[in-house]
C-alpha atoms as a PDB file:
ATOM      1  CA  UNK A   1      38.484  95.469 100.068  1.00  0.00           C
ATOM      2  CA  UNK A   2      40.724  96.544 102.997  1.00  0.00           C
ATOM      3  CA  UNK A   3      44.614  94.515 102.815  1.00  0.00           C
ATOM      4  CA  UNK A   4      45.734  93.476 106.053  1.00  0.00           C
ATOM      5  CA  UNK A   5      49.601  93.734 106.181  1.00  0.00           C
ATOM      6  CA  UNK A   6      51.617  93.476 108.837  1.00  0.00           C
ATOM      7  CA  UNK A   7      53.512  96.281 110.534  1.00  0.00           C
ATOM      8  CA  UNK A   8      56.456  94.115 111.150  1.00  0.00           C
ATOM      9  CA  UNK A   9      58.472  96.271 109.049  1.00  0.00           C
ATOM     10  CA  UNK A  10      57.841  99.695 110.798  1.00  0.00           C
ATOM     11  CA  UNK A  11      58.299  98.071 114.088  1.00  0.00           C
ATOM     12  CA  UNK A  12      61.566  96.434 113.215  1.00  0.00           C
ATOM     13  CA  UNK A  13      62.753  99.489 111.959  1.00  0.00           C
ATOM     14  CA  UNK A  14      63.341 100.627 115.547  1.00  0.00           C
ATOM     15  CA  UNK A  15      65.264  97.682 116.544  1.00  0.00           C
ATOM     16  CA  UNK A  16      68.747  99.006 117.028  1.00  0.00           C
ATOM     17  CA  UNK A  17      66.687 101.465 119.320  1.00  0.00           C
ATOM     18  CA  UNK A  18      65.401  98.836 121.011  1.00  0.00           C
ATOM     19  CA  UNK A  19      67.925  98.053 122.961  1.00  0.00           C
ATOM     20  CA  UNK A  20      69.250  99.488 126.172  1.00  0.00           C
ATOM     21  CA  UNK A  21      72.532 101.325 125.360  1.00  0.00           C
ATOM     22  CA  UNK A  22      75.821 100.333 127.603  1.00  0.00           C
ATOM     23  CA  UNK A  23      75.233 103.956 128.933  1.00  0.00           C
ATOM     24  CA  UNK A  24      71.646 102.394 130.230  1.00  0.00           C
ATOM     25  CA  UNK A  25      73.151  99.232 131.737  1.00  0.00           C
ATOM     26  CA  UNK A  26      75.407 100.461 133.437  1.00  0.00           C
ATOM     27  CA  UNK A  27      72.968 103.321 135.197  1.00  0.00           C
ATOM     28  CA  UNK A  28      70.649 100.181 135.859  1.00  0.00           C
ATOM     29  CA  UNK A  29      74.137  98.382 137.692  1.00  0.00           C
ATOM     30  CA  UNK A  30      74.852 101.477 139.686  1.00  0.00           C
ATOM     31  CA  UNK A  31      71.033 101.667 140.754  1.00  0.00           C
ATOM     32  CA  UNK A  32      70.821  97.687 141.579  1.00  0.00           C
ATOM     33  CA  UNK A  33      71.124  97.942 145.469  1.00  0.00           C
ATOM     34  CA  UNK A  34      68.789 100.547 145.425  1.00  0.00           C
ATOM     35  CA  UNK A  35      66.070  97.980 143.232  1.00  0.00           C
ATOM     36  CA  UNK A  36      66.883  95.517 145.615  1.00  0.00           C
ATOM     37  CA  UNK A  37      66.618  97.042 148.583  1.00  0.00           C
ATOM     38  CA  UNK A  38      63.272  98.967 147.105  1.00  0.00           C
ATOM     39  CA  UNK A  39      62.461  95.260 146.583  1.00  0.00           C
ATOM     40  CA  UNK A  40      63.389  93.539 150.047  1.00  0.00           C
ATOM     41  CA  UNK A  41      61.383  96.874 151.468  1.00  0.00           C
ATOM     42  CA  UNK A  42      58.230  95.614 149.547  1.00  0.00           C
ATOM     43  CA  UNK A  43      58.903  92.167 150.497  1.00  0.00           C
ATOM     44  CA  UNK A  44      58.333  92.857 154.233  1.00  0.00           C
ATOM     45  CA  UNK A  45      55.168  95.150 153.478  1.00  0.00           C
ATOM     46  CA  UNK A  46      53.504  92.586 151.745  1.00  0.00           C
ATOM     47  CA  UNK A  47      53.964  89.639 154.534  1.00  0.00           C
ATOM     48  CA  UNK A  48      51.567  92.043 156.830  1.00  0.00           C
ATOM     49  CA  UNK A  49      48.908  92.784 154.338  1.00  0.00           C
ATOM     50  CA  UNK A  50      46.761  89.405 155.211  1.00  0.00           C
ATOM     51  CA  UNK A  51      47.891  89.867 159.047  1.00  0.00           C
ATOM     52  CA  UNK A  52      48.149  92.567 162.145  1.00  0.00           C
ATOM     53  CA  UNK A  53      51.523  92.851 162.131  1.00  0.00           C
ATOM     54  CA  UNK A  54      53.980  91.041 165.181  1.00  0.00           C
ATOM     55  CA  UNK A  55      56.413  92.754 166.828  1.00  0.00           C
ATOM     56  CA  UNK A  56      58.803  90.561 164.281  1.00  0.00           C
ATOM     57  CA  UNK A  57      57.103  92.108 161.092  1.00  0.00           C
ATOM     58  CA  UNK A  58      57.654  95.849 162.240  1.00  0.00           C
ATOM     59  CA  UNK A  59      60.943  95.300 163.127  1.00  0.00           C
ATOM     60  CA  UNK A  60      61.815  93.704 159.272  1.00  0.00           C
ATOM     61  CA  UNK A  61      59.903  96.448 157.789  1.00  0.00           C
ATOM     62  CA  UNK A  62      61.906  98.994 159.429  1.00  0.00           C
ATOM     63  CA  UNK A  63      65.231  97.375 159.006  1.00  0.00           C
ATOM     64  CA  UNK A  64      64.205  97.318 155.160  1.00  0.00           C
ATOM     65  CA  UNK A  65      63.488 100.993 155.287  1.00  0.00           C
ATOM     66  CA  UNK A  66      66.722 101.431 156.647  1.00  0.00           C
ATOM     67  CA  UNK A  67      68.480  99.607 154.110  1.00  0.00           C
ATOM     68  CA  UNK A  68      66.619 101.112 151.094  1.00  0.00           C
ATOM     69  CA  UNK A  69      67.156 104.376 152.865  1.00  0.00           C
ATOM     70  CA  UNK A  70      70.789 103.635 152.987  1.00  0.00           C
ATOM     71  CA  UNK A  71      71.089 102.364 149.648  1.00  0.00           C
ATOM     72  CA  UNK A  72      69.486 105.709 148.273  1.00  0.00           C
ATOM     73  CA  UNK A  73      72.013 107.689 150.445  1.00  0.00           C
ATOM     74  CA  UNK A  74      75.077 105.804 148.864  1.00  0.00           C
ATOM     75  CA  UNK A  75      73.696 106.023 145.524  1.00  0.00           C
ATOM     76  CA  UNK A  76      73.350 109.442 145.778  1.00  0.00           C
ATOM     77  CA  UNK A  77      76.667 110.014 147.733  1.00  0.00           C
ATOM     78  CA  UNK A  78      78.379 107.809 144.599  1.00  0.00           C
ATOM     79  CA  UNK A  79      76.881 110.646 142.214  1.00  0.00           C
ATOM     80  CA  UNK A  80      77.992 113.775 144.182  1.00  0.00           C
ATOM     81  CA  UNK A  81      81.544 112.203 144.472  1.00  0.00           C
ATOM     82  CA  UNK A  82      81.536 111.193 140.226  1.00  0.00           C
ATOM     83  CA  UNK A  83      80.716 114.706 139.667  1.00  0.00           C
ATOM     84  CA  UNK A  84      83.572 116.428 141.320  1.00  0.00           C
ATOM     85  CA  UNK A  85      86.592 117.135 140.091  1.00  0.00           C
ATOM     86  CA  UNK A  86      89.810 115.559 142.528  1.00  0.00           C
ATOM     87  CA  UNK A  87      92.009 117.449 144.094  1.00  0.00           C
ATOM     88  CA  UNK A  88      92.806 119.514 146.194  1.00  0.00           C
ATOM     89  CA  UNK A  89      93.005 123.434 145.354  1.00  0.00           C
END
């Protein structure tokens, strides 16, 4: 006869792992506009899915392009700027 026992105790062995680090948070803070902007993107795609899209609909889909475009660009622009020294030479 087989025991059943629960793996409780290997899985709670990992639970200080579990957790994001502050390292994590703060990398998903810095990449929020870029979620939400990924998000209001998605947003206007799915409003035309049941529909032929109205001059209305195209223009909020490409606004939200724009934005999430954007919010890349400035995410990426933050990054370039962290990872230079200041100064001038």
């Amino acid at each position: 006869m087989e025991h059943i026992v629960t793996v409780q105790d290997a899985v709670t062995a990992f639970e200080d792992f579990m957790e994001p680090t502050s390292a994590e948070l703060d990398a998903i803070e810095r990449e929020m506009p870029v979620i939400l902007a990924d998000v209001d993107l998605l947003d206007a795609h799915i409003v035309t899915l049941d529909r032929t899209p109205t001059e209305l609909d195209t223009r909020r889909v490409r606004r939200a392009r724009r934005r999430a475009l954007a919010a890349r660009v400035a995410l990426l622009n933050h990054a370039a700027g962290a990872g230079q020294s200041g100064g001038a030479a």
